[in-house]
Protein backbone atom coordinates (compact mmCIF):
# COMPACT_ATOMS: atom_id res chain seq x y z
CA UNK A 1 15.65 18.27 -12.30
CA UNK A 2 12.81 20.15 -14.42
CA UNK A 3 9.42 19.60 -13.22
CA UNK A 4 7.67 21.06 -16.10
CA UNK A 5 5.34 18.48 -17.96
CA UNK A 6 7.35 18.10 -21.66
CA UNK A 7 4.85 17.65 -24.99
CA UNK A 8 4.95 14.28 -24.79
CA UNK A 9 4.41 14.11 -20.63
CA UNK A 10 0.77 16.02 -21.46
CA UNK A 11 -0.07 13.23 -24.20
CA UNK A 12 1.10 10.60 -21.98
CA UNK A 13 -1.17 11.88 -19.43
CA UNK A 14 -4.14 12.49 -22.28
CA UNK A 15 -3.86 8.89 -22.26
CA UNK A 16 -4.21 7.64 -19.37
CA UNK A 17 -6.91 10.16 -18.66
CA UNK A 18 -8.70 8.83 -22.04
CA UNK A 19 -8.33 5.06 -20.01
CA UNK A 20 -9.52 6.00 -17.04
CA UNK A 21 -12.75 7.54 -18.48
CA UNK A 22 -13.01 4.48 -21.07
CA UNK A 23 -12.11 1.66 -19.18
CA UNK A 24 -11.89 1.61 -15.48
CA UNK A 25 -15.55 0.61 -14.17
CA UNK A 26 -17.90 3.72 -13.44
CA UNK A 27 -19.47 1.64 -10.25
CA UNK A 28 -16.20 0.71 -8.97
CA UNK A 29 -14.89 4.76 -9.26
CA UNK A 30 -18.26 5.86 -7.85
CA UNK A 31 -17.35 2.88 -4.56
CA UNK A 32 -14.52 4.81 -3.84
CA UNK A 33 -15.53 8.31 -4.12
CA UNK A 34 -18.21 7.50 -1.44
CA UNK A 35 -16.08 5.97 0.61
CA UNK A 36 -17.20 2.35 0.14
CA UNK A 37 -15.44 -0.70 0.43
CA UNK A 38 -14.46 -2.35 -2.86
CA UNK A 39 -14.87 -6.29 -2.81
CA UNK A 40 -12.16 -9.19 -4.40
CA UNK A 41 -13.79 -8.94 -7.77
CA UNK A 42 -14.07 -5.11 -7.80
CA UNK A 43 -9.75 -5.07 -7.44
CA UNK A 44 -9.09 -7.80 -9.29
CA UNK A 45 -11.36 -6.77 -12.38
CA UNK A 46 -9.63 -3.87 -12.65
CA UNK A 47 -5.99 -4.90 -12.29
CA UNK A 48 -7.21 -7.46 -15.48
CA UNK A 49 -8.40 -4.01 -17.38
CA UNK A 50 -4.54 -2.54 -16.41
CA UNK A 51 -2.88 -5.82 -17.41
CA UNK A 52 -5.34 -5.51 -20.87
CA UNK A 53 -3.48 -1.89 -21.52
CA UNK A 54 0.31 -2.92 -20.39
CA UNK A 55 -0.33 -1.10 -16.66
CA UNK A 56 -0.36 -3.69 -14.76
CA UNK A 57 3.24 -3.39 -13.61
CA UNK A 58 4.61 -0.03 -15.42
CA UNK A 59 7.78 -0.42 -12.10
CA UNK A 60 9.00 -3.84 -13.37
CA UNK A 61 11.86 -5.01 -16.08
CA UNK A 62 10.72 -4.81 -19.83
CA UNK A 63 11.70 -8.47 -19.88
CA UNK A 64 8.83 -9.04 -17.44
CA UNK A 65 5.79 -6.87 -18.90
CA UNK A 66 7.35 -3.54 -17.29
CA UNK A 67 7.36 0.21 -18.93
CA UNK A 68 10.28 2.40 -19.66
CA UNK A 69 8.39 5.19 -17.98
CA UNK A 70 10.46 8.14 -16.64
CA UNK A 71 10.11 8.99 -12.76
CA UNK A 72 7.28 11.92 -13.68
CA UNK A 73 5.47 9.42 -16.51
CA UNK A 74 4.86 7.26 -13.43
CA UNK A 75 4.12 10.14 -11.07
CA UNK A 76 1.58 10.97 -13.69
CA UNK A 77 -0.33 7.22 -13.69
CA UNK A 78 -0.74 7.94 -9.88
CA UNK A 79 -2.08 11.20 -10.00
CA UNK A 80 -4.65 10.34 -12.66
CA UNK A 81 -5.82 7.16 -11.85
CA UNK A 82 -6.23 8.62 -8.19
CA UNK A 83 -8.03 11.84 -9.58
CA UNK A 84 -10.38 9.52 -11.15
CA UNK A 85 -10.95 7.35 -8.11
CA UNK A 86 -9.69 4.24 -9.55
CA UNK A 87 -8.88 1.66 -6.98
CA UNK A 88 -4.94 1.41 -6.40
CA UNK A 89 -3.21 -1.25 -7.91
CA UNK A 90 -3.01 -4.34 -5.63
CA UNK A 91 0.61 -3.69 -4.00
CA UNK A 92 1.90 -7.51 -2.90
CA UNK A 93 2.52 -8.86 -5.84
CA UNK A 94 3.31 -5.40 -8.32
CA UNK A 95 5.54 -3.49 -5.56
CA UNK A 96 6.60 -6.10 -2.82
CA UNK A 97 7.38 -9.81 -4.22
CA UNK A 98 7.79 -8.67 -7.83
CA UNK A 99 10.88 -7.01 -7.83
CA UNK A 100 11.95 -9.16 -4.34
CA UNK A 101 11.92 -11.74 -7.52
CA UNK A 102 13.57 -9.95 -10.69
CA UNK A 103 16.53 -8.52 -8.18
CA UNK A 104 16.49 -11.90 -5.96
CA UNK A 105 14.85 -15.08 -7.14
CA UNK A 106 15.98 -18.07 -9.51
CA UNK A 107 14.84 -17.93 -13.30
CA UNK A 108 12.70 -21.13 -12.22
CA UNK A 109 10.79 -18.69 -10.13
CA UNK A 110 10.82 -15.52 -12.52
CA UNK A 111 9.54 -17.38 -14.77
CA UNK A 112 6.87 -19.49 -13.29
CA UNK A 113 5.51 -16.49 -10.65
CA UNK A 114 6.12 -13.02 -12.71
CA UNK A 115 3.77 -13.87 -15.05
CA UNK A 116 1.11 -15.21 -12.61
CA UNK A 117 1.74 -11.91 -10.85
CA UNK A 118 0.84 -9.38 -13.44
CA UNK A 119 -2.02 -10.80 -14.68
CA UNK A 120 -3.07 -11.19 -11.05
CA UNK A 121 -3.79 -15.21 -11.56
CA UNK A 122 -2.44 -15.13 -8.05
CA UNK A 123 -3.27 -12.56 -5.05
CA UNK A 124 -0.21 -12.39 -3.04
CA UNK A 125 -0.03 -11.35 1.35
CA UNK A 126 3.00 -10.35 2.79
CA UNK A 127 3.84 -12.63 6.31
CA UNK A 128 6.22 -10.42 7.95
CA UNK A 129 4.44 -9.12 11.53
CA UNK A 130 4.23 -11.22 14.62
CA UNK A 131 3.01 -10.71 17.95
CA UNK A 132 6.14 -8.82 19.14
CA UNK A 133 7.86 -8.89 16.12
CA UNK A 134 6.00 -5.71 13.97
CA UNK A 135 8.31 -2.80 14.37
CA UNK A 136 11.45 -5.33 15.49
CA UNK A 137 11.17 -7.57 12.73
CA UNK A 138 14.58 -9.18 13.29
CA UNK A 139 12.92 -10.76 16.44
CA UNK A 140 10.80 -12.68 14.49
CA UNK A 141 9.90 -16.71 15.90
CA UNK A 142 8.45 -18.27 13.07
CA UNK A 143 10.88 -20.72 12.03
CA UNK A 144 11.60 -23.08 9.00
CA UNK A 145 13.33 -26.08 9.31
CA UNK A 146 15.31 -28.10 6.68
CA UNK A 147 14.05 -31.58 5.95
CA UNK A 148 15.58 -33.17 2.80
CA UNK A 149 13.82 -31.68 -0.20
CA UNK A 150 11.15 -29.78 2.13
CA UNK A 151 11.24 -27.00 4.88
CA UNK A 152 9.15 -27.58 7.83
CA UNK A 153 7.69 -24.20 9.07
CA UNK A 154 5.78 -23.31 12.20
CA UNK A 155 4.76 -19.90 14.13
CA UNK A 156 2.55 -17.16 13.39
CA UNK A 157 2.17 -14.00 11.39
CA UNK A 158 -0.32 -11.17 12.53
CA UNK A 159 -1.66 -8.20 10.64
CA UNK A 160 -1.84 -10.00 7.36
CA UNK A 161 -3.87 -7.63 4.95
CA UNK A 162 -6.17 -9.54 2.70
CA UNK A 163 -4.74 -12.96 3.85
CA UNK A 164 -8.58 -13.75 3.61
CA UNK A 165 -8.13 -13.89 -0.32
CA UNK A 166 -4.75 -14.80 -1.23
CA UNK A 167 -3.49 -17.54 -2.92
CA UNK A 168 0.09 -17.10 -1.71
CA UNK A 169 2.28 -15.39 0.78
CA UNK A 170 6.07 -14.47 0.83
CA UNK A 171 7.09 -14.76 4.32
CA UNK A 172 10.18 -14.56 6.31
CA UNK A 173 11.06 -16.99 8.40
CA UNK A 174 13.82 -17.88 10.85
CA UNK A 175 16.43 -20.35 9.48
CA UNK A 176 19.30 -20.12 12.13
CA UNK A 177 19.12 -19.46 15.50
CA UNK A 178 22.66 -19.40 16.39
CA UNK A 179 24.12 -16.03 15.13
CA UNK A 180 22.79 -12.13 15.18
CA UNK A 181 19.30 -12.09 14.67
CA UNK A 182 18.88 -10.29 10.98
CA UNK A 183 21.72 -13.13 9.96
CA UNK A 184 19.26 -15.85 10.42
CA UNK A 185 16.16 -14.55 8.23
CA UNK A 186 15.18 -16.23 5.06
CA UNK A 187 12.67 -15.86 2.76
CA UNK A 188 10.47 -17.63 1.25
CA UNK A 189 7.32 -18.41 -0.87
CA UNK A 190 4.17 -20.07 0.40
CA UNK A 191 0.73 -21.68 -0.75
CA UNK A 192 -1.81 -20.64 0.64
CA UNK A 193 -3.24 -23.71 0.61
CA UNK A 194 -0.98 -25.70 2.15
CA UNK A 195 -2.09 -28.25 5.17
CA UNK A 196 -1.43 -26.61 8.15
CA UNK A 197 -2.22 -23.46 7.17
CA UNK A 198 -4.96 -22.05 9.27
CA UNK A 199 -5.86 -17.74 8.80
CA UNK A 200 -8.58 -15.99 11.11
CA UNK A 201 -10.01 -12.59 10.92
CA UNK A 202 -9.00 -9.05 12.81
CA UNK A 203 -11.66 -6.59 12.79
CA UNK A 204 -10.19 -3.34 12.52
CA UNK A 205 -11.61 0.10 14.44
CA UNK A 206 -13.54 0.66 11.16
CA UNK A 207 -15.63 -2.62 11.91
CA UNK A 208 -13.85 -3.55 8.27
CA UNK A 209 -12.11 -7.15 7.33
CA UNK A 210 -9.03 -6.42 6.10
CA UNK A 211 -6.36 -8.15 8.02
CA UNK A 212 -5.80 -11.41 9.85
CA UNK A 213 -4.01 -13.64 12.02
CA UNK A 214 -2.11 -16.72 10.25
CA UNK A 215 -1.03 -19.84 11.70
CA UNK A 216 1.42 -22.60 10.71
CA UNK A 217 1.56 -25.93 11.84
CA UNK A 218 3.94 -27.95 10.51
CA UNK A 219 3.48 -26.24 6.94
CA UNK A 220 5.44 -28.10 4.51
CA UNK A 221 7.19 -26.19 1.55
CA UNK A 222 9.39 -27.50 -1.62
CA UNK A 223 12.73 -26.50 -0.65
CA UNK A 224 12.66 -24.76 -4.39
CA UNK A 225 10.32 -22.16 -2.79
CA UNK A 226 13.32 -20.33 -0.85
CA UNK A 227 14.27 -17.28 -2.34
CA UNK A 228 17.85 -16.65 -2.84
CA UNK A 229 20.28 -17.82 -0.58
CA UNK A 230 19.04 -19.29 3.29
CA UNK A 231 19.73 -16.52 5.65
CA UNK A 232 20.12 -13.53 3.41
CA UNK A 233 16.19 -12.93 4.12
CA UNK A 234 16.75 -9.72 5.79
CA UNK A 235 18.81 -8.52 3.17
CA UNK A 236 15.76 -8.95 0.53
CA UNK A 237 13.22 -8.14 3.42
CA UNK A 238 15.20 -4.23 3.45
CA UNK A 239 14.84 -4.11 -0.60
CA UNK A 240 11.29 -4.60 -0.50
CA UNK A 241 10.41 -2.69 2.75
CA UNK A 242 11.99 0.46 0.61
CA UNK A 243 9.54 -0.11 -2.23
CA UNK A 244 6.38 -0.77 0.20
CA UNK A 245 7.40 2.59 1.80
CA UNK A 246 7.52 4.51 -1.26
CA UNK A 247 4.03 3.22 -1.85
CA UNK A 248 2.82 4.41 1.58
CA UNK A 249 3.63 7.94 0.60
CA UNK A 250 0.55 7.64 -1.14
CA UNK A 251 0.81 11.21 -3.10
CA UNK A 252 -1.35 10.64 -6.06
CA UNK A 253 -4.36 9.73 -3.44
CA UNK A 254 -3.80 12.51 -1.11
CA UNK A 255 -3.80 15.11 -3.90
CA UNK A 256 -7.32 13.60 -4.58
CA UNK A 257 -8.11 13.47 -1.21
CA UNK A 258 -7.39 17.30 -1.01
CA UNK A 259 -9.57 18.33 -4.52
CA UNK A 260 -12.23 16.30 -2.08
CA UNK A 261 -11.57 18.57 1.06
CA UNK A 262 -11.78 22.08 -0.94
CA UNK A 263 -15.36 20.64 -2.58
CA UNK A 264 -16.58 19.54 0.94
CA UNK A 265 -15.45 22.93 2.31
CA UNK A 266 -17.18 25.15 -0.35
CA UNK A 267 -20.26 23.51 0.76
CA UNK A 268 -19.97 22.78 4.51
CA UNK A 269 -20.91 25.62 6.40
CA UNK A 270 -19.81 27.05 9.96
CA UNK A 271 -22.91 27.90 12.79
CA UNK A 272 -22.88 31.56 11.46
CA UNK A 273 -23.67 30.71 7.94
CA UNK A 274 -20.25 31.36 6.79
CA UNK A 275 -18.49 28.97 3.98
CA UNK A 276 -15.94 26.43 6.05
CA UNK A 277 -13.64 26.86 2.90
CA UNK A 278 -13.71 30.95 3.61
CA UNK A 279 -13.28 30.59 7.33
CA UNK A 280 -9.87 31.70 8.06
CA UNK A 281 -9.13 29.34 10.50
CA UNK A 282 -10.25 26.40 8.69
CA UNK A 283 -8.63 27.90 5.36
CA UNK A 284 -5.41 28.22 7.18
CA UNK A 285 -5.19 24.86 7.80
CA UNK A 286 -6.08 23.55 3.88
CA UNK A 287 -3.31 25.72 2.85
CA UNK A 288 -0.80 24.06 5.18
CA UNK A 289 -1.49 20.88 4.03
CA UNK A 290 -1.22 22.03 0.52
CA UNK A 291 1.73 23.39 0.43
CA UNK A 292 3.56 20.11 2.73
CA UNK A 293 1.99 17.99 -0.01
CA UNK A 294 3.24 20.12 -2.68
CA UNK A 295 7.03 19.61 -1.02
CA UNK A 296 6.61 15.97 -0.40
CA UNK A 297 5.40 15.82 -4.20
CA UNK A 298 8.57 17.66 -5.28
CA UNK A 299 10.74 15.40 -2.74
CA UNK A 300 9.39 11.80 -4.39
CA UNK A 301 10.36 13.08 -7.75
CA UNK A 302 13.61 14.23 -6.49
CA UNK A 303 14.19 10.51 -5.12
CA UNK A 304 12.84 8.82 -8.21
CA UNK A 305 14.21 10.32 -10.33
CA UNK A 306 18.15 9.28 -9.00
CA UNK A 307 17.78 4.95 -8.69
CA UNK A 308 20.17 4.82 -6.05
CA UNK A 309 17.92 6.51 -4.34
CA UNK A 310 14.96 3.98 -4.83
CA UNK A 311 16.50 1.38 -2.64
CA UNK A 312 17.49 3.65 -0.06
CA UNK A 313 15.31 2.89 3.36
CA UNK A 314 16.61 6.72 4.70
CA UNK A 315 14.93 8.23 1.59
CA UNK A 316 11.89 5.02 1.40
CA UNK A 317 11.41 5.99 5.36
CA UNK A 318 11.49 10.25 4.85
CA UNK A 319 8.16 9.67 2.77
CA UNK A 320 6.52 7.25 4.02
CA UNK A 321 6.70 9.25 7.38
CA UNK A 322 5.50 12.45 5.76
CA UNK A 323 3.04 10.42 3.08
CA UNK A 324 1.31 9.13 5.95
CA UNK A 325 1.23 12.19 8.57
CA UNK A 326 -0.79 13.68 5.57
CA UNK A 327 -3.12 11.23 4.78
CA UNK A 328 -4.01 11.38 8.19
CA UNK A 329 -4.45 15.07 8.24
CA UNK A 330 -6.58 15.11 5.45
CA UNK A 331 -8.99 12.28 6.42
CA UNK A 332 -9.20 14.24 10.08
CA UNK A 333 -9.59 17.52 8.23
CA UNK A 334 -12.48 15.58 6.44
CA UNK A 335 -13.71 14.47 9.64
CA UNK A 336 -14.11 18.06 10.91
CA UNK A 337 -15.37 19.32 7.58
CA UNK A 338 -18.14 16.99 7.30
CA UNK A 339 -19.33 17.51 11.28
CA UNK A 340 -22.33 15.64 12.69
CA UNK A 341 -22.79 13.84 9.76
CA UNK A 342 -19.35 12.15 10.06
CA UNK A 343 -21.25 10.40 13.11
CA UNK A 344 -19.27 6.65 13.50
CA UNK A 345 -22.46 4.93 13.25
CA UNK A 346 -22.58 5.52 9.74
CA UNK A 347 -20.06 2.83 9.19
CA UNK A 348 -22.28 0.47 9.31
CA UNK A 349 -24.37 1.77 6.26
CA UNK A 350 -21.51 1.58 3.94
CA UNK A 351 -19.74 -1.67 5.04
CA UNK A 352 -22.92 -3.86 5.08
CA UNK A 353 -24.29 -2.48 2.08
CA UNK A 354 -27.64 -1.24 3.80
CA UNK A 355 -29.97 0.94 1.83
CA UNK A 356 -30.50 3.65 4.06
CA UNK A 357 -28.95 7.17 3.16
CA UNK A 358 -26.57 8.33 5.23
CA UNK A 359 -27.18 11.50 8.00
CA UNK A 360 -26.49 13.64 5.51
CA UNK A 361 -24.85 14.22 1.83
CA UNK A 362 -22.96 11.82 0.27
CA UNK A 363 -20.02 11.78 1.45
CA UNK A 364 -20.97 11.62 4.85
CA UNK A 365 -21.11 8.00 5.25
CA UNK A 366 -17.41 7.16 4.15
CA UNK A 367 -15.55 9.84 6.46
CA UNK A 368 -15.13 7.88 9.84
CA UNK A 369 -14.60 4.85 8.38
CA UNK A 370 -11.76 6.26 6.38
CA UNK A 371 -10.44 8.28 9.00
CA UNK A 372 -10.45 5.48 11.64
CA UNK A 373 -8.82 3.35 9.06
CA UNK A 374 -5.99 5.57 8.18
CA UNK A 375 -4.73 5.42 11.81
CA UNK A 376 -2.82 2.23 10.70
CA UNK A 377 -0.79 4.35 7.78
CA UNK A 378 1.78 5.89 10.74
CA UNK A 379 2.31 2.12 11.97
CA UNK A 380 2.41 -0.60 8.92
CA UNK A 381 5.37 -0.76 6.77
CA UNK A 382 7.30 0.17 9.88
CA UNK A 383 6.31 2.60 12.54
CA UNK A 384 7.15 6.47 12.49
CA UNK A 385 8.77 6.24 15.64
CA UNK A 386 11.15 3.47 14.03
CA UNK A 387 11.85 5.17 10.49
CA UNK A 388 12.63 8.43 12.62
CA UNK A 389 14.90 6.23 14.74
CA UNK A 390 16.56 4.87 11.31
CA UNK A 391 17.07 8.38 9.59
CA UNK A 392 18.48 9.87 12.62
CA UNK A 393 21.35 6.94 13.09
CA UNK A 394 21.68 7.37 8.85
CA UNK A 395 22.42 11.50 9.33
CA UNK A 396 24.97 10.88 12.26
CA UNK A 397 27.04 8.64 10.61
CA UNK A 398 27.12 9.59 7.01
């Protein structure tokens, strides 16, 4: 494939540049290049600015509001918009349930969620996880019983980003108990506000709110909400575990995360006066990350631009297990770039909004929350260990 930008590949990114600078809220861009936290309103004002402009869901059907953007025209939205520290778009609806929907669902559901879903009327969670059931999903407990025109569905989910805010969940949930585990999964759709519904809060190492535990007792759903056919959840569950993967990559923010590094390192400096970014050990290392970034880059465009490829979980698991050993590099790097004034306690300064500066420059204050919150990038979406585990058996039998 040519990775040269054509003529109209440098307008299309003109463009988006030109929206970015016009559209996308200065305070919101200024949150994240500080490292703060962004609230509800802060993500779902700007998903209403994308939906304004037609980016709201560039990966979906044209039927259904989607672009017909090539593979580089969408690796270009993702650089950009992460250059200019917009917030990413909200993943559980766009990436996950979307297309679980256009490949999967009824037209009843099409047309009464896809809609809903790009103009973010509803914020979606994803209730996969259990206690014991994270990286061996098919073990999953939570079960969903028919009864008549209703299923009956109790258990628990765990790990449930932004559960706190949504309006609905897709969730999988066991039908059968009687045959091999993954032949018993189906999946299904879920208000949030539902009796029996009950979500409480996880505190992650960051001291952050993001995910939560979720409850279900005796949860009654229309029998309308199942998706597809009862016990092909797994089957769907693998189609939309390759797209969440592909997102974890996460290329477009570590290429900004790396423009961040080389600015902190011009101005850090070592104990003999020296410029961190001209120290040759330190330098050593920002060139090693650049250049495995620069091959994953080259990799995901290699993958999307063939769409076989894009529902393959060998190729979906390859870079999410790179993506993420990255991102985790680079917020450590920024860790050790920033020094003493990366001190933990700072965390407290930018999650509760306090009005004292941090221990140093600006940037101080978001590194260790950032850092201790990337930890999770090498487990969610399915572990390393597991994805290795998953292209290894893929090689030796191909």
């Amino acid at each position: 494939m040519d990775l040269k930008f054509s003529d109209e590949d440098l307008a299309f990114q003109k463009t988006i540049e030109a929206f970015c600078e016009d559209h996308v809220s200065k305070e919101t861009r200024q949150k994240i290049a500080l490292g703060h936290r962004l609230s509800k309103q802060d993500i779902v004002d700007y998903h209403k600015v994308l939906y304004e402009h037609g980016y709201a869901v560039p990966n979906w059907k044209q039927e259904w509001g989607g672009r017909d953007w090539t593979s580089i025209q969408h690796q270009i939205f993702d650089d950009v918009t992460a250059a200019y520290d917009c917030p990413r778009r909200l993943a559980f609806g766009v990436s996950m349930v979307g297309p679980v929907l256009q490949a999967f669902g009824s037209r009843e559901q099409q047309e009464k969620y896809l809609p809903r879903i790009a103009r973010l009327d509803d914020w979606w969670c994803q209730g996969f996880s259990e206690p014991g059931s994270g990286s061996d999903l098919a073990s999953l407990k939570t079960t969903a019983v028919r009864d008549g025109d209703e299923y009956v569905i109790n258990g628990q989910k765990t790990w449930t980003t932004y559960a706190q805010h949504a309006d609905m969940m897709f969730i999988l949930t066991r039908t059968d108990n009687e045959c091999k585990p993954q032949e018993g999964i189906s999946f299904m759709l879920l208000d949030m506000k539902t009796p029996g519904v009950t979500v409480k809060p996880i505190i992650l190492l960051d001291g952050y709110h993001e995910v939560n535990e979720v409850f279900f007792d005796d949860v009654r759903i229309p029998a309308e909400n199942l998706v597809g056919q009862e016990n092909k959840g797994w089957d769907y569950a693998k189609f939309l575990l390759a797209h969440e993967r592909f997102g974890i990559a996460q290329i477009g923010y570590a290429k900004n995360q790396l423009n961040r590094l080389r600015d902190i390192a011009a101005q850090e400096r070592t104990e003999d006066g020296e410029r961190l970014i001209d120290n040759m050990f330190f330098s050593q290392k920002l060139a090693e990350i650049e250049m495995d970034l620069t091959a994953l880059e080259v990799t995901n465009l290699r993958v999307l631009s063939d769409v076989k490829n894009q529902s393959d979980l060998t190729f979906a698991g390859m870079l999410k297990i790179r993506g993420s050993d990255l991102n985790q590099k680079l917020t450590r790097l920024i860790m050790e770039a920033v020094g003493p004034a990366a001190a933990v306690e700072q965390q407290d300064l930018v999650l509760h909004g306090r009005n004292e500066p941090p221990l140093g420059p600006d940037y101080a204050g978001g590194a260790a929350p950032s850092y201790l919150n990337n930890r999770k990038l090498s487990i969610f979406g399915g572990s390393n260990e597991i994805q290795r585990t998953i292209i290894a058996k893929a090689m030796l039998t191909a």
